[in-house]
Protein backbone atom coordinates (compact mmCIF):
# COMPACT_ATOMS: atom_id res chain seq x y z
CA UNK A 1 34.98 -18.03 -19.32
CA UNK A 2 33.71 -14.35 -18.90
CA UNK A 3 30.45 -12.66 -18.19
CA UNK A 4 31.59 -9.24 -19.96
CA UNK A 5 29.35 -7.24 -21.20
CA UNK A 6 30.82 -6.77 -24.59
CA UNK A 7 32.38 -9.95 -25.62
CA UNK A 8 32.67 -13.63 -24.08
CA UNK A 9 36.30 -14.95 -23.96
CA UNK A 10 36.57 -18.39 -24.07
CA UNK A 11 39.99 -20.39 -23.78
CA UNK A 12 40.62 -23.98 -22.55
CA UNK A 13 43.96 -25.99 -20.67
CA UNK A 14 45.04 -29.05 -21.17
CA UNK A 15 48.35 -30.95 -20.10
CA UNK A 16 50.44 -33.34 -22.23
CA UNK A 17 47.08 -35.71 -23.42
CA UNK A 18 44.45 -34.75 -24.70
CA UNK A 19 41.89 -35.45 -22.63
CA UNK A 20 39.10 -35.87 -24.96
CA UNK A 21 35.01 -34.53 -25.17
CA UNK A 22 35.79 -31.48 -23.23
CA UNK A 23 33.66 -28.57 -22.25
CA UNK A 24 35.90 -26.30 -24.26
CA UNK A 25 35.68 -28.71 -27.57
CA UNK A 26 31.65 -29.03 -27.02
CA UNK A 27 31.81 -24.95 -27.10
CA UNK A 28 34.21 -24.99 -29.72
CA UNK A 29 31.89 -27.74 -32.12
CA UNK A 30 28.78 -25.67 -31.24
CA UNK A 31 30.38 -22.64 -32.51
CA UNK A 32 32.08 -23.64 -35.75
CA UNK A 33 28.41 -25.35 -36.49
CA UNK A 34 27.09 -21.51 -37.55
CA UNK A 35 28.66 -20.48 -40.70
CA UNK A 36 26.80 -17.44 -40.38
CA UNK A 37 28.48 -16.32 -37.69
CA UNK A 38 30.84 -18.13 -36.82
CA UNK A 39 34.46 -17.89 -39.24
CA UNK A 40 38.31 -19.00 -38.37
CA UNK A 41 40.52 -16.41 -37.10
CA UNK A 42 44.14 -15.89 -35.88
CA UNK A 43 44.57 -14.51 -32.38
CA UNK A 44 47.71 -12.82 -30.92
CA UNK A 45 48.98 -12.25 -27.59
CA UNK A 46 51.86 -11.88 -25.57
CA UNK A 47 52.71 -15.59 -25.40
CA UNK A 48 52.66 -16.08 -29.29
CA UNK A 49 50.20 -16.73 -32.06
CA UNK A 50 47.17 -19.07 -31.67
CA UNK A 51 44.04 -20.11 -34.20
CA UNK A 52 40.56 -19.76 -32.92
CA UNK A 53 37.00 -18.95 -33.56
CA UNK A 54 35.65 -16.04 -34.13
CA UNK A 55 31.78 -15.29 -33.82
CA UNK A 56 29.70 -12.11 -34.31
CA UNK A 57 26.67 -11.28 -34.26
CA UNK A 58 25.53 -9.36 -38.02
CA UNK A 59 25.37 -5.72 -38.15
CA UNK A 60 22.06 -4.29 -38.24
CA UNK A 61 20.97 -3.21 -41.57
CA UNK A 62 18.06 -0.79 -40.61
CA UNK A 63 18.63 2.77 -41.65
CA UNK A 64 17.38 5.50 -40.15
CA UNK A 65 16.14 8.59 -41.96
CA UNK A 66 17.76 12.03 -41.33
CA UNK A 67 15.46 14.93 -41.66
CA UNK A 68 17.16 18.81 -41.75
CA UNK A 69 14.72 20.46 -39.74
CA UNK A 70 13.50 18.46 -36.49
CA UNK A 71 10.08 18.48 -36.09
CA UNK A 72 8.39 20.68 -32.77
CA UNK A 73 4.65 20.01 -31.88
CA UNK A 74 2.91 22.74 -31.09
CA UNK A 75 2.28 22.10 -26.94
CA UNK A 76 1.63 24.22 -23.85
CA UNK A 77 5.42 24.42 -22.23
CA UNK A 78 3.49 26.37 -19.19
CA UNK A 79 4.85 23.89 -15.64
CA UNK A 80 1.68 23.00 -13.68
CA UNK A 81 1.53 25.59 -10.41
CA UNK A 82 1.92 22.58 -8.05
CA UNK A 83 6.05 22.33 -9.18
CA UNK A 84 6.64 25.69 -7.87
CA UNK A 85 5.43 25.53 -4.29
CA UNK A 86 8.07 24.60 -1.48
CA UNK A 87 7.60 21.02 -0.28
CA UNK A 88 6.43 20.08 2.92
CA UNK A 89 9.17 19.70 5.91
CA UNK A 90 10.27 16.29 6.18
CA UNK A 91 7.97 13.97 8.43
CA UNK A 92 10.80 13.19 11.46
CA UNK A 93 11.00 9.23 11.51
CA UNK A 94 10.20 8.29 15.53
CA UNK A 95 13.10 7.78 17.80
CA UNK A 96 13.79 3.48 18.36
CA UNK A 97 13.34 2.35 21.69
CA UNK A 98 14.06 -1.18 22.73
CA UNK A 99 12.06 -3.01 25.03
CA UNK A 100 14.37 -5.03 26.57
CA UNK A 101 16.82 -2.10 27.26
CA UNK A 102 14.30 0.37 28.76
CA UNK A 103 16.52 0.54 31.21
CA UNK A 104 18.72 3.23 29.16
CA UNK A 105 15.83 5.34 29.70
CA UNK A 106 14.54 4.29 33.14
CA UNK A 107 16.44 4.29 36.22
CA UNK A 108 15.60 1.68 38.18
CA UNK A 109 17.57 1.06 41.11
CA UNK A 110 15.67 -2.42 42.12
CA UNK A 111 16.84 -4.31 38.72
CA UNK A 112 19.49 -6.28 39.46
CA UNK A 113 22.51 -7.26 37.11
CA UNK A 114 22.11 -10.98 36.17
CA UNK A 115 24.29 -12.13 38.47
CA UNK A 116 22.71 -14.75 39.57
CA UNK A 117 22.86 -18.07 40.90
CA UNK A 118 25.62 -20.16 42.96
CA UNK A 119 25.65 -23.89 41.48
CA UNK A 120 28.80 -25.32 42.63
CA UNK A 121 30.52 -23.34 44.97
CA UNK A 122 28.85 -21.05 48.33
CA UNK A 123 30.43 -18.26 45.84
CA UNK A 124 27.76 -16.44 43.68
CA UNK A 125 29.12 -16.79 39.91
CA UNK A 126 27.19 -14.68 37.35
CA UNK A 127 28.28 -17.23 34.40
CA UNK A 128 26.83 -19.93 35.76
CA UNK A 129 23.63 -18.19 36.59
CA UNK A 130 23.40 -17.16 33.13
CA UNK A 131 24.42 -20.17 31.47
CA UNK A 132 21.34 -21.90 33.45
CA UNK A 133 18.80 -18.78 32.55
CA UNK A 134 20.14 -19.71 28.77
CA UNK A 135 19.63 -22.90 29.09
CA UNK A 136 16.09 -23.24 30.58
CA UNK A 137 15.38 -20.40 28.12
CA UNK A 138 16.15 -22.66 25.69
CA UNK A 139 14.43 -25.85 26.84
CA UNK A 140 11.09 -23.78 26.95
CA UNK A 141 11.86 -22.68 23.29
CA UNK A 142 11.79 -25.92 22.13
CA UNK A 143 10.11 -28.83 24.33
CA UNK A 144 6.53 -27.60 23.71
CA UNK A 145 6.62 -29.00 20.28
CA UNK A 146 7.31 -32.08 21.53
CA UNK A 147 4.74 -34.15 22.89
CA UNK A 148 3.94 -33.82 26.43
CA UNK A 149 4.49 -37.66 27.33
CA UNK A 150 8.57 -37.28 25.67
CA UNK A 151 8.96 -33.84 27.13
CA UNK A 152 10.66 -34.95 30.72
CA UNK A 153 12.94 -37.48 28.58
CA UNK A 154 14.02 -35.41 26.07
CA UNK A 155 14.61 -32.55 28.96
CA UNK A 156 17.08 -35.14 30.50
CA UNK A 157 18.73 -36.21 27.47
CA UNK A 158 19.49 -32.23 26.48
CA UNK A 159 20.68 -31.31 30.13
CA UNK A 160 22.86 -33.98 30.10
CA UNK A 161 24.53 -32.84 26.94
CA UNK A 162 24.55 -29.27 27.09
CA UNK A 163 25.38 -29.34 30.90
CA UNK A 164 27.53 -32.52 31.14
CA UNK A 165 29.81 -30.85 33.18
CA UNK A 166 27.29 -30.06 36.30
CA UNK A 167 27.02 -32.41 38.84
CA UNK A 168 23.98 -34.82 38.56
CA UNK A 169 21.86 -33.25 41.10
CA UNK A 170 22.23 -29.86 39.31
CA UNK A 171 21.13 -30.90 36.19
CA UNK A 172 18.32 -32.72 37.78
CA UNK A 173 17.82 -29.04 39.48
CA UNK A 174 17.64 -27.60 36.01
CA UNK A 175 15.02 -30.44 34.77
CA UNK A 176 12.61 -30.01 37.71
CA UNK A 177 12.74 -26.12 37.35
CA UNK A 178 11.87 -26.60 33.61
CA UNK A 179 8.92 -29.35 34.05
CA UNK A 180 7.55 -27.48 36.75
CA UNK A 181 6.80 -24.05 34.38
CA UNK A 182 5.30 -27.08 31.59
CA UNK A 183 3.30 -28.42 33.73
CA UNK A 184 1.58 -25.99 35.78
CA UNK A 185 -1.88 -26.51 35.02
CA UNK A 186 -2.34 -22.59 34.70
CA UNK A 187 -0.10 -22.56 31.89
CA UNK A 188 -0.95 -25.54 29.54
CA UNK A 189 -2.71 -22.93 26.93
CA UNK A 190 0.84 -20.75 26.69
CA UNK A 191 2.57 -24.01 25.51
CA UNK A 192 -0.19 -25.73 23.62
CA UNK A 193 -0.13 -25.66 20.19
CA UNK A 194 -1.83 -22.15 19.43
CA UNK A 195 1.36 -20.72 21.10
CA UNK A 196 4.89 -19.89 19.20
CA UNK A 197 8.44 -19.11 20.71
CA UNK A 198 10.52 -16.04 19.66
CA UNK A 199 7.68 -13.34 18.34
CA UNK A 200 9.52 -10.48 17.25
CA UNK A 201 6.99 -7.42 16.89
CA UNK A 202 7.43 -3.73 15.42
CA UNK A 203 5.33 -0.70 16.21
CA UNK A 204 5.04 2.84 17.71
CA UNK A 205 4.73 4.02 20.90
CA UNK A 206 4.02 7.67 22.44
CA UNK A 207 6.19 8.28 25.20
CA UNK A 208 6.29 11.87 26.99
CA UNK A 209 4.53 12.91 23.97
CA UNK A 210 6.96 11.69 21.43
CA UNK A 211 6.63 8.96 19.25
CA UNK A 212 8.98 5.97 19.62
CA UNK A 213 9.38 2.67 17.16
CA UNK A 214 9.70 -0.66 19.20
CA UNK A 215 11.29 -3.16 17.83
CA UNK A 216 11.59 -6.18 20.19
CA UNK A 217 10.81 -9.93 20.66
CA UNK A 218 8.96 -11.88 23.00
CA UNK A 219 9.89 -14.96 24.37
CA UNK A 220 6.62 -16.48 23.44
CA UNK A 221 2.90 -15.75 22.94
CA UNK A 222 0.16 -17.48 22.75
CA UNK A 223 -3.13 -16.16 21.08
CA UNK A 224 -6.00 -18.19 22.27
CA UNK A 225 -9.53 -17.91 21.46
CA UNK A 226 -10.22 -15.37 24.47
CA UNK A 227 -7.31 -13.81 24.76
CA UNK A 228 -3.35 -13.30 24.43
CA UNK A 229 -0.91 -14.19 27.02
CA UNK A 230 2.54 -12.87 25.92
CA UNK A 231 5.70 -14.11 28.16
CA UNK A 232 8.86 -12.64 28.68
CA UNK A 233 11.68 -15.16 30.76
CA UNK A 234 13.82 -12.91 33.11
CA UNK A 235 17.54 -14.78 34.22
CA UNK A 236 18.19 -13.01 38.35
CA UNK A 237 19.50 -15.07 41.30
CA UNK A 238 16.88 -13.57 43.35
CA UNK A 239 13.68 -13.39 41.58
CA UNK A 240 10.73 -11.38 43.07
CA UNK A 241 7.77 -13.58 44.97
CA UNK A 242 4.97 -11.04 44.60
CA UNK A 243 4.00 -8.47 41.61
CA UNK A 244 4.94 -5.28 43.84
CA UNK A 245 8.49 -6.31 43.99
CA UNK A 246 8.31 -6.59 39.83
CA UNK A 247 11.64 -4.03 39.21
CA UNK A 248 10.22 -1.36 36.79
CA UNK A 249 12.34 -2.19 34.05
CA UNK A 250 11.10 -5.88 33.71
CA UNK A 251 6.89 -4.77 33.73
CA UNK A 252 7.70 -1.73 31.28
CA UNK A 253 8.84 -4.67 28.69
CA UNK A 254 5.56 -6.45 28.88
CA UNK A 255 4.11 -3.26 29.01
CA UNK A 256 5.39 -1.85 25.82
CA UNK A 257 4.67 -5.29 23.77
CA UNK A 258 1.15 -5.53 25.09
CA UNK A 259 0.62 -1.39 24.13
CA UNK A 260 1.91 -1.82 20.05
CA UNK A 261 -0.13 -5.11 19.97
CA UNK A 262 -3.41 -3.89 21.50
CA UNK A 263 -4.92 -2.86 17.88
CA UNK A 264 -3.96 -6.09 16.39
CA UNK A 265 -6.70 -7.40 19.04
CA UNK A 266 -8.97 -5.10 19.46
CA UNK A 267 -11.42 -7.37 21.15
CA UNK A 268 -9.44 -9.87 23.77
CA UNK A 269 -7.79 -8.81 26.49
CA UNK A 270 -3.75 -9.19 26.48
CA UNK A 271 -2.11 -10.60 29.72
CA UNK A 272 1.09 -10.77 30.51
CA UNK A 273 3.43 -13.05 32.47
CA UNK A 274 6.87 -12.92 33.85
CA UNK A 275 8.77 -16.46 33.91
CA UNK A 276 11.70 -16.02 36.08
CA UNK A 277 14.43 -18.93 34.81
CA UNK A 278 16.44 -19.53 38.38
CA UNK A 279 13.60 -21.24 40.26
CA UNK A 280 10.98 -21.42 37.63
CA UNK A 281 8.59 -18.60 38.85
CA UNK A 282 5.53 -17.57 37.31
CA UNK A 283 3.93 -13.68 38.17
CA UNK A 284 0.79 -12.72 36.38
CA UNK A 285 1.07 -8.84 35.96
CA UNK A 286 -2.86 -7.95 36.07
CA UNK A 287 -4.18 -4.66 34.16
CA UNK A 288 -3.11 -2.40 36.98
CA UNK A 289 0.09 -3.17 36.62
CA UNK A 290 0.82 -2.87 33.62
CA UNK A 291 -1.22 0.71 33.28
CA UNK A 292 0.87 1.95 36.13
CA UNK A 293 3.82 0.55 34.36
CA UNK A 294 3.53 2.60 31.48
CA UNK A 295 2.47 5.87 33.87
CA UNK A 296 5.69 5.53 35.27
CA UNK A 297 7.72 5.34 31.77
CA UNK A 298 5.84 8.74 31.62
CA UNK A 299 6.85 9.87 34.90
CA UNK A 300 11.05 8.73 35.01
């Protein structure tokens, strides 16, 4: 069967038997039940001669009345003034700027690669750093919607799927680092309920006096009665212990979330943490920082 525009084709197949109340047949019956406009007709092709249906909708009958001389109103042809002026040059659409890659634009020689973490071997392998960044990224995705009392069990059941492979006292490693960030009593309100994983956010940003559109997601974000806490979680073998030794690249992502969602809420203050995945680290970037943060995407 067709969907043509013009005309439906519809032809049928059957072997040896006949098979019975087919599709075709029920089509076929439906069909021949309109006299009007349905008739028998005699089809040809290049495999022979075959009898069919035939239906068609009637012509219409309405005619339409010619006249010899086509009638003109009498109107103003004059083109309003407004058609004839030049249009305005083209608003210039802001140039994208990623959050997470700010580094394309900032040099900063403190960010190191993720190459992170030695699990097996006294080598340093970057896979297996990252594999256990993705993983505990993962696990604090997903465990805060599950009650607290079931979190530590289902945390062991999915480390000892998705990293059957480690030895035991590395996935317990990966468990501990993971309960530790869910239960620090500091951060109960990030993973309560009035929190959500994977917030991806759009807006514009001046930088060096041109405007920029951010498109990005954070990791999760949490807006809370007094405030918003917004979280980013950062894979490096050697995380930083204090704010100062924050690398540039990793406040300036914070920074630029917390800028494009400032007028979304206007009246509570916006703080932002860095969760570092190898050893389950927690920084608070205060006010300062994150002003200065932005001063020095100005600056680089």
């Amino acid at each position: 069967m067709t969907r043509a525009a013009d005309r439906l084709i519809i032809c049928g197949y059957r072997g040896v038997q006949d098979p019975g109340d087919i599709w075709h047949r029920m089509i076929a019956d439906a069909l021949a039940g309109d006299e009007i406009h349905c008739s028998p007709a005699e089809f040809k092709g290049a495999d022979g001669q075959w009898s069919g249906l035939k239906w068609r909708l009637p012509l219409s009958q309405k005619v339409f009345p010619l006249s010899d001389e086509a009638a003109v109103d009498d109107v103003d042809l004059h083109l309003p003034v407004a058609l004839s002026r030049p249009l305005p040059p083209p608003v210039s659409l802001p140039r994208p700027l990623s959050p997470s890659g700010v580094g394309s634009i900032v040099l900063d020689d403190t960010d190191e690669i993720l190459t992170a973490s030695a699990l097996f071997t006294e080598e340093k392998k970057a896979d297996l750093s990252l594999q256990r960044g993705r993983l505990v990224h993962r696990m604090l995705q997903t465990l805060p919607a599950i009650p607290a009392s079931e979190r530590l069990q289902a945390a062991q059941r999915y480390a000892d799927r998705a990293a059957r492979f480690w030895p035991r006292p590395e996935r317990e490693s990966l468990v501990d680092t993971v309960m530790s960030v869910l239960d620090a009593p500091g951060l109960a309100p990030l993973f309560s309920s009035a929190s959500q994983p994977e917030v991806s956010v759009m807006g514009t940003l001046m930088l060096k006096g041109e405007p920029r559109a951010v498109s990005g997601r954070i990791d999760r974000m949490a807006v809370l009665d007094d405030r918003v806490l917004l979280v980013d979680y950062k894979t490096n073998r050697n995380p930083p212990h204090h704010v100062r030794d924050v690398p540039l690249s990793h406040r300036a992502q914070l920074a630029i979330y917390r800028e494009i969602l400032k007028p979304l809420y206007p009246t509570k203050p916006i703080e932002c943490l860095l969760i570092y995945t190898e050893t389950g680290t927690v920084l608070d970037l205060p006010e300062d920082v994150m002003r200065a943060s932005l001063a020095d995407l100005e600056t680089s």
